[in-house]
Protein backbone atom coordinates (compact mmCIF):
# COMPACT_ATOMS: atom_id res chain seq x y z
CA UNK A 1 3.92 -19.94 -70.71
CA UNK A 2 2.80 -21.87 -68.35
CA UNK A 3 5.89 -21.83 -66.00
CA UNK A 4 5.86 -18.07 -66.27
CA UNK A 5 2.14 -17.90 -65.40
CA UNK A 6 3.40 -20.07 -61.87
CA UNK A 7 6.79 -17.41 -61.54
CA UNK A 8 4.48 -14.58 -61.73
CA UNK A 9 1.49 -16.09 -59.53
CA UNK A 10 4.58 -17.03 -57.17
CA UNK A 11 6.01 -13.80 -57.33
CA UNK A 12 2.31 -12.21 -56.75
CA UNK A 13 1.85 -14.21 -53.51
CA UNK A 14 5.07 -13.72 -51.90
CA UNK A 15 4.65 -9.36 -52.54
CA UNK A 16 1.09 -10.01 -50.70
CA UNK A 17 2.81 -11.88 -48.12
CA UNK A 18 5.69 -9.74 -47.74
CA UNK A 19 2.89 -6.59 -48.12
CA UNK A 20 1.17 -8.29 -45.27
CA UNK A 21 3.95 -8.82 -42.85
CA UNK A 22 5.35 -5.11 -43.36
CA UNK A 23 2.17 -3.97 -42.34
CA UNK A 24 1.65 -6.36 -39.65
CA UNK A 25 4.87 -4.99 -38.25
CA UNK A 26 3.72 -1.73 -38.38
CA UNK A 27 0.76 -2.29 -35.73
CA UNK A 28 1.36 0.17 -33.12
CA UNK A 29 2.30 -1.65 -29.93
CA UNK A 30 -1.34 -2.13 -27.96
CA UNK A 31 -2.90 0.68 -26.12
CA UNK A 32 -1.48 1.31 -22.66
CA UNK A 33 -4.47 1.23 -19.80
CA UNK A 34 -3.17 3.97 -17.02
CA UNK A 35 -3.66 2.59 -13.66
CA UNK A 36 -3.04 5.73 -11.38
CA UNK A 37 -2.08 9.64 -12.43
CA UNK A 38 -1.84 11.15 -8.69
CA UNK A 39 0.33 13.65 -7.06
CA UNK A 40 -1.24 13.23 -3.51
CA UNK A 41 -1.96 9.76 -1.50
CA UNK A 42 -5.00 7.89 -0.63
CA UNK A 43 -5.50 10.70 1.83
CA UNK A 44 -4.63 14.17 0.42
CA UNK A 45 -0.84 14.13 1.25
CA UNK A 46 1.27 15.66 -1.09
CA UNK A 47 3.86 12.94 -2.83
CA UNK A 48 7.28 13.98 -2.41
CA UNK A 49 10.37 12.12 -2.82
CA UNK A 50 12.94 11.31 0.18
CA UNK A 51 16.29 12.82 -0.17
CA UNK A 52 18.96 10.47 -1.29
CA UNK A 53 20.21 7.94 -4.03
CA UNK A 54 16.67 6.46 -5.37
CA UNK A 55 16.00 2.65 -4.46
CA UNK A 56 12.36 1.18 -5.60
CA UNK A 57 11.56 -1.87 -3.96
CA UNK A 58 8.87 -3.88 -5.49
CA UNK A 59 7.17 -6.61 -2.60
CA UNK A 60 4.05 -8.62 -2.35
CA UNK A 61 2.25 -8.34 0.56
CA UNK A 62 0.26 -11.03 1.46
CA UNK A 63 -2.55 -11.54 4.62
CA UNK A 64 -4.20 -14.31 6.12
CA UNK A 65 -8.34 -13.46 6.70
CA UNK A 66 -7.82 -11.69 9.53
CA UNK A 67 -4.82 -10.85 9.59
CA UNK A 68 -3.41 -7.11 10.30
CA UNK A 69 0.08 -4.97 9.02
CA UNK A 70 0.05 -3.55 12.94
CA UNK A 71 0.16 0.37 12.67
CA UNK A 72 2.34 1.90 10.61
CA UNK A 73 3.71 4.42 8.27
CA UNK A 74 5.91 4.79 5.34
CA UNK A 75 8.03 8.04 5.09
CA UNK A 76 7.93 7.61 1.29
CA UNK A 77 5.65 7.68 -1.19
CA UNK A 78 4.34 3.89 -1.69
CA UNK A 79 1.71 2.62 -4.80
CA UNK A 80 -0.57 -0.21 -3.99
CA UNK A 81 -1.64 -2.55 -6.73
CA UNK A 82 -4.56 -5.06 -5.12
CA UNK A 83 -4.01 -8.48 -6.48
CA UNK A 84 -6.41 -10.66 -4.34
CA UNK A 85 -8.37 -10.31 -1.85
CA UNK A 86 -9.97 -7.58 0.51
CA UNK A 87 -8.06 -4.83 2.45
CA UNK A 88 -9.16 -2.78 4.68
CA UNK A 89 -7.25 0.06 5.77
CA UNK A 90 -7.69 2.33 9.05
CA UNK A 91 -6.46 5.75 8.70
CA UNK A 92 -7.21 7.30 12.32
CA UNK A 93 -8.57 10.70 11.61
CA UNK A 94 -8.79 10.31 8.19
CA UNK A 95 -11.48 7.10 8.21
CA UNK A 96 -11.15 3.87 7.04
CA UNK A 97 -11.14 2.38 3.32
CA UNK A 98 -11.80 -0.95 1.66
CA UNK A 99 -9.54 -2.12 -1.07
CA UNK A 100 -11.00 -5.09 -3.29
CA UNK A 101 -8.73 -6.86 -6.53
CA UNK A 102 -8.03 -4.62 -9.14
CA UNK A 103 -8.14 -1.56 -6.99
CA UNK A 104 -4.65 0.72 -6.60
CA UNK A 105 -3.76 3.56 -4.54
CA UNK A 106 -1.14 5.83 -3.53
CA UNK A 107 -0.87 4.69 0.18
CA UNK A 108 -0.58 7.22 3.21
CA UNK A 109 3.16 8.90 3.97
CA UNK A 110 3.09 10.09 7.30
CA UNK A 111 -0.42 9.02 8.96
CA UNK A 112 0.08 5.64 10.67
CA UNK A 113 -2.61 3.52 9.51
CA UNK A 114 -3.16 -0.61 9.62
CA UNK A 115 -4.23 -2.73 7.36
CA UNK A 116 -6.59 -5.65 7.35
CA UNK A 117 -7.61 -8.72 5.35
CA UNK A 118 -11.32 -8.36 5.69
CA UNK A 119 -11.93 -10.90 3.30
CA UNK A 120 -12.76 -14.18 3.18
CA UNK A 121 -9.77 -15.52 1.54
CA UNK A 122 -6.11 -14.35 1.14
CA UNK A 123 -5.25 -10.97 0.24
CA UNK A 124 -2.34 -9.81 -1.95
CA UNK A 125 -0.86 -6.53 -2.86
CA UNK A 126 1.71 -5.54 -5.36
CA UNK A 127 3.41 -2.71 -2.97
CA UNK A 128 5.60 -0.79 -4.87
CA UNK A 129 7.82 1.41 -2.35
CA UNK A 130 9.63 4.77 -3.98
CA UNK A 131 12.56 5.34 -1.94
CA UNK A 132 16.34 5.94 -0.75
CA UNK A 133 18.95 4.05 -0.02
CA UNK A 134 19.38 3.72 3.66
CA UNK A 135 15.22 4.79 4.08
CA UNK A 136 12.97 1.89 5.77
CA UNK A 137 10.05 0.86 3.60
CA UNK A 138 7.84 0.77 6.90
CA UNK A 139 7.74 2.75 10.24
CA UNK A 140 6.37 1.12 13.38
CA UNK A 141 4.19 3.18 14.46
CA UNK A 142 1.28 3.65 17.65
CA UNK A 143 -2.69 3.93 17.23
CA UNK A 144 -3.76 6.92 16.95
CA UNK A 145 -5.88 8.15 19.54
C-alpha cells in the first residue's frame, strides 16, 4: 500500500510537472514594442523605394562631440535608431532637430542635411539604409543656401 501510495504521489507530481511545462510552452512569445509606423521621413517626404535588386545595409554611425556627417543626402529611404548620445541634425529649409538615445526616425531622402554630435559624449546611431544594389548609401552634397 504504501509503495502504491509513492507510484501514485509520483505519478501525481510528474502530470503537474508535465501540466506545468505544457503550459509554460504555451506563453505567447512577449509583446512586440513598435518603434516607428511611417510612410514619410523626418521631414514630410514620401518613402519610396529605389528601383533595383533590394540591398539593406545595416551601419553604426558613430561621432566624436563635435563632430559633423558634412552635408549630405541619401537617395533612399534610411531609419535611424539613436543608440548614444546627442544628434543634431540641420535640414536647411526645413529647420533643425535634436535626436537624444532612444529616439528613431525616418531620415531625409533628397534634402541635404548634416549632422552633429551636440553632446557631450559620443554619439551612436543604428542607421539602417533600404536600398539597391549599385545605389550609394550617402550623397555628398552642398549647404543649402
Amino acid at each position: 500500500m504504501r509503495n502504491a501510495r509513492g507510484i501514485i504521489g509520483a505519478a501525481a507530481l510528474m502530470l503537474v510537472a508535465f501540466a506545468a511545462g505544457w503550459a509554460l510552452a504555451r506563453e505567447p512569445y512577449p509583446k512586440i514594442t513598435p518603434l516607428l509606423a511611417a510612410n514619410t521621413t523626418v521631414i514630410g517626404e514620401p518613402i519610396a523605394y529605389p528601383d533595383g535588386s533590394a540591398r539593406v545595409t545595416a551601419a553604426v554611425v558613430a561621432l566624436k562631440p563635435g563632430e559633423e556627417t558634412g552635408w549630405h543626402t541619401h537617395g533612399l529611404p534610411l531609419y535611424a535608431y539613436m543608440l548614444e548620445g546627442e544628434l543634431t541634425v540641420d535640414y536647411g529649409q526645413f529647420g533643425t532637430r535634436t535626436y537624444k538615445t532612444g529616439d528613431n526616425f525616418m531620415e531625409a531622402i533628397s534634402a541635404a542635411h548634416n549632422g552633429r554630435n551636440t553632446g557631450a559624449g559620443p554619439m551612436r546611431v543604428l542607421a539602417v539604409y533600404i536600398g539597391a544594389d549599385g545605389k550609394a548609401n550617402a550623397i555628398p552634397a552642398s549647404a543649402p543656401r
